[in-house]
C-alpha atoms as a PDB file:
ATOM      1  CA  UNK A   1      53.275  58.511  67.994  1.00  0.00           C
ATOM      2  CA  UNK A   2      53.412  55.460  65.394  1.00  0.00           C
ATOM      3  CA  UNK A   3      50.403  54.230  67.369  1.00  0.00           C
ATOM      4  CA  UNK A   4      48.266  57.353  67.162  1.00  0.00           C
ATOM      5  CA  UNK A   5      49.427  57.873  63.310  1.00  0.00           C
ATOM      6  CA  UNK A   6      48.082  54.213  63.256  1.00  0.00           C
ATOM      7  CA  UNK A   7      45.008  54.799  64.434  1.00  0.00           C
ATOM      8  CA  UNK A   8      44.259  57.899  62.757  1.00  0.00           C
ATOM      9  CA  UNK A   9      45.057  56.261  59.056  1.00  0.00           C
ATOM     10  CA  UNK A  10      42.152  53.449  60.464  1.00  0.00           C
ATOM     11  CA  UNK A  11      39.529  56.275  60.727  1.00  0.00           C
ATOM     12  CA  UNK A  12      40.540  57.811  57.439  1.00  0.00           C
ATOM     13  CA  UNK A  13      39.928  54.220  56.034  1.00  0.00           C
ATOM     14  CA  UNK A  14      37.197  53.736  57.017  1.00  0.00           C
ATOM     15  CA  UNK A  15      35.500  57.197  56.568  1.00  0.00           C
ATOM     16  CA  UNK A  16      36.157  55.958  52.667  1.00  0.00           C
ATOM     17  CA  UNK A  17      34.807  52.895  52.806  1.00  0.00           C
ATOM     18  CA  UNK A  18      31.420  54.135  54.767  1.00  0.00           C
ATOM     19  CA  UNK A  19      31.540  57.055  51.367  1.00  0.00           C
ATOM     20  CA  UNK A  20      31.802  54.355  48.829  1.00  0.00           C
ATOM     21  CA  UNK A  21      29.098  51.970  50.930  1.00  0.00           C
ATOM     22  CA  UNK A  22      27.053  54.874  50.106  1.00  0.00           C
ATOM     23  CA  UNK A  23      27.747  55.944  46.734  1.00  0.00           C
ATOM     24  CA  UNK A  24      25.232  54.251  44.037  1.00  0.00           C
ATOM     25  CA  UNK A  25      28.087  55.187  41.275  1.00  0.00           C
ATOM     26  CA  UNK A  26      31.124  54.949  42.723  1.00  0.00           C
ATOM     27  CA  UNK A  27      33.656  57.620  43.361  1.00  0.00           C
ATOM     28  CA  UNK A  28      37.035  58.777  42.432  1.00  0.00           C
ATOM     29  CA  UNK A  29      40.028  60.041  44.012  1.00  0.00           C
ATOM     30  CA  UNK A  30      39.306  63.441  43.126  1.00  0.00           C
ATOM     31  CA  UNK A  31      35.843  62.674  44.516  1.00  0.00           C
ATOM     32  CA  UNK A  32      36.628  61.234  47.381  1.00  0.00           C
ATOM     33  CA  UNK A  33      39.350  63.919  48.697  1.00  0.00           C
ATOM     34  CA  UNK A  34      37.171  66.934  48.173  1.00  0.00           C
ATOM     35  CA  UNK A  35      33.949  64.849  50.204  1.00  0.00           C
ATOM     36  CA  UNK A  36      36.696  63.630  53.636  1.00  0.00           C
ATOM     37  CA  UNK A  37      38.814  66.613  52.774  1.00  0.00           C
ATOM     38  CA  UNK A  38      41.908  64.217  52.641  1.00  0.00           C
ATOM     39  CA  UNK A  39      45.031  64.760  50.234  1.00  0.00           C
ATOM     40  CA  UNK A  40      44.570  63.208  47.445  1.00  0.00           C
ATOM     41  CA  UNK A  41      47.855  60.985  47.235  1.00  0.00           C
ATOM     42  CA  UNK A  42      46.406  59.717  51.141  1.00  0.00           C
ATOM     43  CA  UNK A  43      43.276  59.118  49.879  1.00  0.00           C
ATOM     44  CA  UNK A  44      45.069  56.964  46.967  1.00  0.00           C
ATOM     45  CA  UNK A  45      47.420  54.907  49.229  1.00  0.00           C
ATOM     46  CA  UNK A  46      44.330  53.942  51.669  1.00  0.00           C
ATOM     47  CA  UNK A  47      42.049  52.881  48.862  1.00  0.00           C
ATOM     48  CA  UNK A  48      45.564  50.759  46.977  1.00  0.00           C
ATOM     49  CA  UNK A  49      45.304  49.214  50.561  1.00  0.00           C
ATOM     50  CA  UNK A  50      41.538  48.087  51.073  1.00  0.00           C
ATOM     51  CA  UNK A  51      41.663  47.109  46.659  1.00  0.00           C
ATOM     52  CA  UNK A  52      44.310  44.962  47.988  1.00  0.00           C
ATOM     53  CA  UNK A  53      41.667  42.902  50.278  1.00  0.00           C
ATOM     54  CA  UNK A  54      39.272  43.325  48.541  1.00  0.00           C
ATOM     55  CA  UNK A  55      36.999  45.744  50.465  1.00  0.00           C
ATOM     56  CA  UNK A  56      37.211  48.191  47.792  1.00  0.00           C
ATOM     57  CA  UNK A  57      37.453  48.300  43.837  1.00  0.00           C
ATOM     58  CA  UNK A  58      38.627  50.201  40.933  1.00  0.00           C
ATOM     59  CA  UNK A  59      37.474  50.114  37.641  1.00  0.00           C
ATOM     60  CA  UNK A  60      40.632  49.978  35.347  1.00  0.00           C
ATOM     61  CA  UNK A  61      38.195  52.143  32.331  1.00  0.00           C
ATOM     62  CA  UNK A  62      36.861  54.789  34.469  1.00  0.00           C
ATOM     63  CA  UNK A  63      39.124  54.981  37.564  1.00  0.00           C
ATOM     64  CA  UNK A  64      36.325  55.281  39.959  1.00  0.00           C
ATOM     65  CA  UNK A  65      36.090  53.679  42.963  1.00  0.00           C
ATOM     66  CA  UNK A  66      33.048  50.937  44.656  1.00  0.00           C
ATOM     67  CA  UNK A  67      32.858  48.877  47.531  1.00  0.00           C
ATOM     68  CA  UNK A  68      33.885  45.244  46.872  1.00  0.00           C
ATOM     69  CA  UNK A  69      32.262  42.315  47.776  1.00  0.00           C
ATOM     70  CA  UNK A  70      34.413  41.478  50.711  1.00  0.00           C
ATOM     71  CA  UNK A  71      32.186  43.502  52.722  1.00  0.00           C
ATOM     72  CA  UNK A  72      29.134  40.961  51.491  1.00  0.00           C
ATOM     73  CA  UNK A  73      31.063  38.114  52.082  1.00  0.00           C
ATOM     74  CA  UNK A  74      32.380  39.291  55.572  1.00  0.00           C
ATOM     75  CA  UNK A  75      28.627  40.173  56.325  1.00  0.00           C
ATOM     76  CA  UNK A  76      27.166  36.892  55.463  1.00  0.00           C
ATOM     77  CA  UNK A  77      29.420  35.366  57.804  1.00  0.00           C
ATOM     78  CA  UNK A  78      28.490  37.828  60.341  1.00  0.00           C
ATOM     79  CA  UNK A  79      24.415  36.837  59.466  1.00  0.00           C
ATOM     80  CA  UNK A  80      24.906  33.464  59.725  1.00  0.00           C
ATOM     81  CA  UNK A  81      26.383  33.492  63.010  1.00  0.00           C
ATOM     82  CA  UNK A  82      23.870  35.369  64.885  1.00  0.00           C
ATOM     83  CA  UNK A  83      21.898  33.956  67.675  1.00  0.00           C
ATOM     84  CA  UNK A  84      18.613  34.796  65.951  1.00  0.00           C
ATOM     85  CA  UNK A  85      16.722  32.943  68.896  1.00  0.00           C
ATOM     86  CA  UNK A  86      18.615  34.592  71.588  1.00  0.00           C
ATOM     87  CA  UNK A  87      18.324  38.503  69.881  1.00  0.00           C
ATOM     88  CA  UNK A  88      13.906  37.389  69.811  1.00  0.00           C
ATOM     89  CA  UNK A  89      13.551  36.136  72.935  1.00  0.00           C
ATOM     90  CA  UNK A  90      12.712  38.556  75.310  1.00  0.00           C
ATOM     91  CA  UNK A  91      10.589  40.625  72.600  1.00  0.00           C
ATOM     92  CA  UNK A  92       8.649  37.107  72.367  1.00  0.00           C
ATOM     93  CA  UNK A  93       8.497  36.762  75.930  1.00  0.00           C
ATOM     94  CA  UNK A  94       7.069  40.471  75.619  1.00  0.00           C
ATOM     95  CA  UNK A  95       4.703  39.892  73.717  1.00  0.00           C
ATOM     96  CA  UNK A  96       3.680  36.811  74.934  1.00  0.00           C
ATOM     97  CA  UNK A  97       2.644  38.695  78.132  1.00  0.00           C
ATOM     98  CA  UNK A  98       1.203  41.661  76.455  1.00  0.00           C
ATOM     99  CA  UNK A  99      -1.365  39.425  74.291  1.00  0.00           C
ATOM    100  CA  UNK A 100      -1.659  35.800  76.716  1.00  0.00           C
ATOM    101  CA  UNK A 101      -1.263  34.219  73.657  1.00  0.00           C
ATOM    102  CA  UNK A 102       1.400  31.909  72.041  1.00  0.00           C
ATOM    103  CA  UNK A 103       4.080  33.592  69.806  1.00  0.00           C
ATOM    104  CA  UNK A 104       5.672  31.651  67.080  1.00  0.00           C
ATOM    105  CA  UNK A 105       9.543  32.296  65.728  1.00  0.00           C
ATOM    106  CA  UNK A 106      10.185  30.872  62.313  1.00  0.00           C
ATOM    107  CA  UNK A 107      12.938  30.268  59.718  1.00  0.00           C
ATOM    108  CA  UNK A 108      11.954  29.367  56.166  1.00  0.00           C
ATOM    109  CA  UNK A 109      14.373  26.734  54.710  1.00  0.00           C
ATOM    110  CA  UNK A 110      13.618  25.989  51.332  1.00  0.00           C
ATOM    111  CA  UNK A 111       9.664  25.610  50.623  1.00  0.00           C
ATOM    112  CA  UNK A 112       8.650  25.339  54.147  1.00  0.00           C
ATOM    113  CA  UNK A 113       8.912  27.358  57.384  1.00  0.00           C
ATOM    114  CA  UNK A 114      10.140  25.571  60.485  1.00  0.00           C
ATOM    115  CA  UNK A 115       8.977  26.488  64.241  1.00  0.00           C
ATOM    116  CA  UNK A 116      12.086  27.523  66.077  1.00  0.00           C
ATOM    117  CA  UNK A 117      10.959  28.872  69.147  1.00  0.00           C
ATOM    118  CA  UNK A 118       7.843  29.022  70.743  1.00  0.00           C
ATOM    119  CA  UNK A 119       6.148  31.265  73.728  1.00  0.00           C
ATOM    120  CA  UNK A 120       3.294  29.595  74.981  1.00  0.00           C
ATOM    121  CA  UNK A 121       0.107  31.551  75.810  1.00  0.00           C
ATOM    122  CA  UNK A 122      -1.548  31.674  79.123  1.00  0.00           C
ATOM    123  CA  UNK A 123      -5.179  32.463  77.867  1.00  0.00           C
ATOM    124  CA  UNK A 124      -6.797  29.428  79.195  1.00  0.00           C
ATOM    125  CA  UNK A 125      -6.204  25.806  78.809  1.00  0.00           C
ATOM    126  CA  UNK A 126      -6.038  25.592  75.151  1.00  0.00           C
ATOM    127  CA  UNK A 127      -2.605  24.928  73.648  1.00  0.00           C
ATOM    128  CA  UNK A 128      -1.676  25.312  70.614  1.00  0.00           C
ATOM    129  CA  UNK A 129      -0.432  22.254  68.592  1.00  0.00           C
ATOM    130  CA  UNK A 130       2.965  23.503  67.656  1.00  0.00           C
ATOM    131  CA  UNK A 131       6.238  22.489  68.123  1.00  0.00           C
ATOM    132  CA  UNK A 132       9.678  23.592  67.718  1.00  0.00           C
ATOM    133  CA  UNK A 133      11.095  21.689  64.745  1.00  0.00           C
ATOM    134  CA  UNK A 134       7.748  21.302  63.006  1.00  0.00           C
ATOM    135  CA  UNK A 135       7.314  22.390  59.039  1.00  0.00           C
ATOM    136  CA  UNK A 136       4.554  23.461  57.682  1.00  0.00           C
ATOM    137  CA  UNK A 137       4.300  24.890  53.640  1.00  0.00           C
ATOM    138  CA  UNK A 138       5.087  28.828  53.229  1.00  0.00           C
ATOM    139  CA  UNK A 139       2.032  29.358  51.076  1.00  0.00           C
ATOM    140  CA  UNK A 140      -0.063  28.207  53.697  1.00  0.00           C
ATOM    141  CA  UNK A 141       0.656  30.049  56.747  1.00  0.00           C
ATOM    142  CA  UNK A 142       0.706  33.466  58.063  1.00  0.00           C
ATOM    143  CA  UNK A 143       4.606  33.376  59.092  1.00  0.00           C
ATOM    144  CA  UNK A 144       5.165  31.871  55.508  1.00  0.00           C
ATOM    145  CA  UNK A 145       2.778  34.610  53.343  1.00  0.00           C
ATOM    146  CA  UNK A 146       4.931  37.315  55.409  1.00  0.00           C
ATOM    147  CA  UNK A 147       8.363  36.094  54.848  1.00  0.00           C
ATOM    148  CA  UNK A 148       6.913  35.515  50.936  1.00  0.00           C
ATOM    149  CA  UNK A 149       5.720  39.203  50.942  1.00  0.00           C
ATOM    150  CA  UNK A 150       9.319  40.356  51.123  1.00  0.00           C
ATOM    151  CA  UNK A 151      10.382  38.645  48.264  1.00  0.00           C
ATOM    152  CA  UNK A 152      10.471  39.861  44.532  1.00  0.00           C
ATOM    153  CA  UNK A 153       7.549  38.503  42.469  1.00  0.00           C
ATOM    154  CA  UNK A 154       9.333  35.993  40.252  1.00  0.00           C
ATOM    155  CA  UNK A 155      10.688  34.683  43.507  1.00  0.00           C
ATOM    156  CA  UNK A 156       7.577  34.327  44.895  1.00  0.00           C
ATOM    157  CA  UNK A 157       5.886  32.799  41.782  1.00  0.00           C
ATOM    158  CA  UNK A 158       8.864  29.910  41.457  1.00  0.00           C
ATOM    159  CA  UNK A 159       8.260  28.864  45.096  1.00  0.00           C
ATOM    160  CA  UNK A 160       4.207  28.496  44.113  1.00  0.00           C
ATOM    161  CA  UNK A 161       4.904  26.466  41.111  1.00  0.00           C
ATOM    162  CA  UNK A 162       7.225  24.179  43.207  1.00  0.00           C
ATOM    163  CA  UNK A 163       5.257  23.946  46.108  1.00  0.00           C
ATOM    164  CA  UNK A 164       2.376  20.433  46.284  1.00  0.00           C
ATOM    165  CA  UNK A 165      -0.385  23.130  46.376  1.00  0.00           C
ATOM    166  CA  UNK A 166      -2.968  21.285  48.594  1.00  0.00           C
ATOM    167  CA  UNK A 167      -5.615  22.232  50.703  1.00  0.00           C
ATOM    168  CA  UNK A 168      -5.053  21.688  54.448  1.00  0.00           C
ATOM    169  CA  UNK A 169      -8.934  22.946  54.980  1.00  0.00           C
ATOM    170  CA  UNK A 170     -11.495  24.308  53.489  1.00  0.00           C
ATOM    171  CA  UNK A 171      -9.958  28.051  53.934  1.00  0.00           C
ATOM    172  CA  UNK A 172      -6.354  27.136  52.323  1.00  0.00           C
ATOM    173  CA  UNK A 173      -5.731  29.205  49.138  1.00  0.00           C
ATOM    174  CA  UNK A 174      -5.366  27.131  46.330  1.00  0.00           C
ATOM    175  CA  UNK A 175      -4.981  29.122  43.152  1.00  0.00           C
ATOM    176  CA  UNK A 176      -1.864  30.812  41.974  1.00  0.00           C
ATOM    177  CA  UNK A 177      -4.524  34.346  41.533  1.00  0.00           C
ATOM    178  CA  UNK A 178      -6.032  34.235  45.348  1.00  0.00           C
ATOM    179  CA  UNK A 179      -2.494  33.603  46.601  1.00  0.00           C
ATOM    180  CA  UNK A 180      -0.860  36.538  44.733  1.00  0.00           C
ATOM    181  CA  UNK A 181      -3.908  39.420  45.694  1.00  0.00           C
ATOM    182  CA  UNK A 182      -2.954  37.644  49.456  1.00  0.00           C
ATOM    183  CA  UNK A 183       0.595  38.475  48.835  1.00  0.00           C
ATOM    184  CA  UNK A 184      -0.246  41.785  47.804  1.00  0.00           C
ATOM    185  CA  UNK A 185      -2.802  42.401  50.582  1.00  0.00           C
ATOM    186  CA  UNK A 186       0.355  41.261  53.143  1.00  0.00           C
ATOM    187  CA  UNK A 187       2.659  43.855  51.432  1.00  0.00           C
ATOM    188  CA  UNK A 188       0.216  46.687  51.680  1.00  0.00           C
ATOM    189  CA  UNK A 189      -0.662  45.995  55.133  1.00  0.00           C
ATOM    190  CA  UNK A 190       2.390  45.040  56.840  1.00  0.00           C
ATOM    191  CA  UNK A 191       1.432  41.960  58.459  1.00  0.00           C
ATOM    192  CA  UNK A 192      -0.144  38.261  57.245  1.00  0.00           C
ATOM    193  CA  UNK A 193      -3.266  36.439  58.859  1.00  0.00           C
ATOM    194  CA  UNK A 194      -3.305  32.969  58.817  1.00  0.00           C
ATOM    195  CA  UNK A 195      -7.513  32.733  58.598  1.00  0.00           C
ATOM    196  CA  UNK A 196      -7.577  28.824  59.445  1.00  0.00           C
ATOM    197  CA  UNK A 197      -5.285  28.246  56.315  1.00  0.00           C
ATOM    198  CA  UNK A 198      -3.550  25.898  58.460  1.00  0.00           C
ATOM    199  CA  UNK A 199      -5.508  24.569  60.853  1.00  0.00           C
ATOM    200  CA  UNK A 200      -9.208  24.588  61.363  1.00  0.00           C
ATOM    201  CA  UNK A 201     -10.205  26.579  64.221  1.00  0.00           C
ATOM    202  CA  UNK A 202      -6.729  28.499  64.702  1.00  0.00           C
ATOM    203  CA  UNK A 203      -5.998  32.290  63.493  1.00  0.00           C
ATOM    204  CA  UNK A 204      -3.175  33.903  63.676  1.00  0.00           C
ATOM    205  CA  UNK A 205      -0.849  37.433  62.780  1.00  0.00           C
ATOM    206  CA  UNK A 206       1.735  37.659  61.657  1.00  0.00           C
ATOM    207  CA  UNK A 207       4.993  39.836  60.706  1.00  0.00           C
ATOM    208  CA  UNK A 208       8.429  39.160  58.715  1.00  0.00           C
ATOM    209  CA  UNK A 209      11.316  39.592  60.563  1.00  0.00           C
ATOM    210  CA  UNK A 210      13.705  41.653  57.286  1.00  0.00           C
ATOM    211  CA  UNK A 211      17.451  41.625  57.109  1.00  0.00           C
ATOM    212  CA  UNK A 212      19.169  44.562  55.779  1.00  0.00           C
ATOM    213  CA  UNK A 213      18.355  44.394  52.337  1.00  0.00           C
ATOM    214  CA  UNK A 214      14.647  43.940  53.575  1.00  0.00           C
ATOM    215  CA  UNK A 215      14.254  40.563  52.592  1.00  0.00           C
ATOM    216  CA  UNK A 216      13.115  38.264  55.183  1.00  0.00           C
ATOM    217  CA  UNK A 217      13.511  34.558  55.945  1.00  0.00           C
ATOM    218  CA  UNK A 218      12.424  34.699  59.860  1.00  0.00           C
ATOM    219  CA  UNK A 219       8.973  35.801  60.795  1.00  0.00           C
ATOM    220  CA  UNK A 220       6.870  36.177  64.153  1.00  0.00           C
ATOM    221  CA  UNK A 221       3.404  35.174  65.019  1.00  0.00           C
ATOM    222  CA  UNK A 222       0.733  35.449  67.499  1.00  0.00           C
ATOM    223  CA  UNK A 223      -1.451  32.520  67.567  1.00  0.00           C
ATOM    224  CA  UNK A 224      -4.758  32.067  69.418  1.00  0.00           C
ATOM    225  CA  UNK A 225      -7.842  29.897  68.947  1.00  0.00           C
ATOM    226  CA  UNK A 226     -10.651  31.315  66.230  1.00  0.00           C
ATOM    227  CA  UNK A 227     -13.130  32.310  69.317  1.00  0.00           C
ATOM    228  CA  UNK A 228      -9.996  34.740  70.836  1.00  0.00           C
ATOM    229  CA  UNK A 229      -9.249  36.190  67.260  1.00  0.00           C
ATOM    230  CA  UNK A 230     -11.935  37.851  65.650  1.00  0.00           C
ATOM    231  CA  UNK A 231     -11.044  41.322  63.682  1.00  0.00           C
ATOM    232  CA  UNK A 232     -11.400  43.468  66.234  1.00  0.00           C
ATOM    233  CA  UNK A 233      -8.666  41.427  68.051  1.00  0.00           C
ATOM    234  CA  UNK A 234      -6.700  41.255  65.473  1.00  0.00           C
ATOM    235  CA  UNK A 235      -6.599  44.835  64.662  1.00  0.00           C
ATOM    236  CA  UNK A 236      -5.175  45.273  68.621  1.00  0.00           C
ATOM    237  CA  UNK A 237      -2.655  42.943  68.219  1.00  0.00           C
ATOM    238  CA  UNK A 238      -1.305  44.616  64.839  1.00  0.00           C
ATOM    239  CA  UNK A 239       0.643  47.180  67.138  1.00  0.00           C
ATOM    240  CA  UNK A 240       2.075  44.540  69.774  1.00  0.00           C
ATOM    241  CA  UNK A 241       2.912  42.474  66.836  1.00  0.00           C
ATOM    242  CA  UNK A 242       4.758  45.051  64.705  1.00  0.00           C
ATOM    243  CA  UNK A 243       6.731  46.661  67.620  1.00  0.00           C
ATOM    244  CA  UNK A 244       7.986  42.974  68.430  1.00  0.00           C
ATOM    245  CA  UNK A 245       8.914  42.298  64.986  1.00  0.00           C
ATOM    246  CA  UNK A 246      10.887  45.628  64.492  1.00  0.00           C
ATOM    247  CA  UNK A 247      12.649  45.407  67.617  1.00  0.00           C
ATOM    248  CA  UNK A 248      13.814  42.036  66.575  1.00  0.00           C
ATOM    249  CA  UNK A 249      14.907  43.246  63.188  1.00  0.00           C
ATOM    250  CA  UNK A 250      17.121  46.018  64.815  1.00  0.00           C
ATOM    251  CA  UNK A 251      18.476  43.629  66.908  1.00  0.00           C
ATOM    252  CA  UNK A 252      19.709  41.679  63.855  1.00  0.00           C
ATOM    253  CA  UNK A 253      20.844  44.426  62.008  1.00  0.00           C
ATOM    254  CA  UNK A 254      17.372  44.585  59.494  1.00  0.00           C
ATOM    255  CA  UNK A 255      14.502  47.057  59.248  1.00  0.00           C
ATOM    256  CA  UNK A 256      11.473  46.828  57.382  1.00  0.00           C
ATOM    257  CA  UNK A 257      11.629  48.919  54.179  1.00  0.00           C
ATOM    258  CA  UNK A 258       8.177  50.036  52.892  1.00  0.00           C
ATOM    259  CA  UNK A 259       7.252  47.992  49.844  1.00  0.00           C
END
């Protein structure tokens, strides 16, 4: 009986704290007990319980109720200990088939993106020059201008103005204007090219991969040489490229909110 009492005082908790998780303002007692239907001295010793740890909190002026940061901490930890490689792979591998090209997985750390796992393409005998552990700039790559896209603009505009802006060919974007209509022309779209930014003679698509809060700092690329990418390639790809990326987000817990 103590068990099942147990049990059914979890469920009540947690009902509140999924409420408050939701509610922009916060919530009182009174609040709270008319929305779960709870009494309200119950509904007072289960949130004197989670203020305790942290998972909820009161203001003193107001006496209303909000989630507390313990659930941002606990979820950070939970973030940082995902497999992120191991939730992509078989999407990659999915895609890899679907297109016969190679398909990139990247992290950004700082002002560069590094390869962390790779799909190579079976189109031919071209490979592409890529390797896991290799950086390349954000602002000069289609993974990068994706992740960037998810970012807030004064974000975005920091990284430029750190970054050794240089041009890698003749088609790298080298002006602080160009690269912000790019960024915009990535959020509008949904996806990045990378239109021999990079690399001469390489194109590629590509998609962020968002967290929860739709911010991104993994993305996902299909690579191919220029004479396999032209636009009407490209615009086939987009729907390969975008179920891959989504089903990699869900995986980790993410989505891609609309900007």
């Amino acid at each position: 009986m103590a068990e099942s009492s147990s049990v059914q005082s979890l469920d009540r908790a947690f009902d509140l704290l999924e409420i408050l998780c939701h509610s922009r303002n916060g919530m009182s007692i009174g609040a709270l007990s008319a929305e779960t239907g709870l009494h309200k001295s119950t509904v007072h010793r289960l949130l004197a319980s989670m203020c305790a740890r942290g998972y909820v909190q009161r203001d003193a002026a107001t006496s209303v109720y909000h989630a507390g940061m313990r659930l941002c901490e606990l979820s950070g930890y939970i973030v940082e200990n995902m497999d992120v490689i191991e939730r992509a792979r078989a999407p990659m591998e999915r895609l890899g088939q679907e297109t016969g090209e190679t398909v990139h997985l990247v992290m950004q750390e700082e002002k560069d993106i590094v390869y962390i796992h790779k799909v190579e393409g079976v189109s031919g005998a071209i490979r592409m020059v890529s390797r896991i552990g290799m950086r390349r700039p954000l602002y000069c790559t289609g993974v990068g201008k994706a992740i960037l896209a998810t970012w807030p603009d004064d974000e975005v505009r920091a990284l430029w103005q750190a970054s050794s802006v240089q041009a890698y060919t003749s088609h790298t974007i080298v002006t602080e204007e160009a690269f912000f209509r790019e960024i915009n022309r990535v959020r509008r779209l949904g996806y990045s090219l990378d239109n021999e930014e990079n690399e001469l003679g390489v194109r590629c698509i590509a998609a962020a991969i968002p967290d929860y809060r739709g911010r991104a700092s993994y993305a996902l690329s299909v690579s191919a040489p220029l004479t396999r990418m032209p636009d009407e390639r490209i615009a086939l790809l987009r729907g390969p490229v975008l179920a891959a990326r989504d089903e990699i987000a869900a995986a980790l817990g993410g989505g891609m909110r609309r900007i």
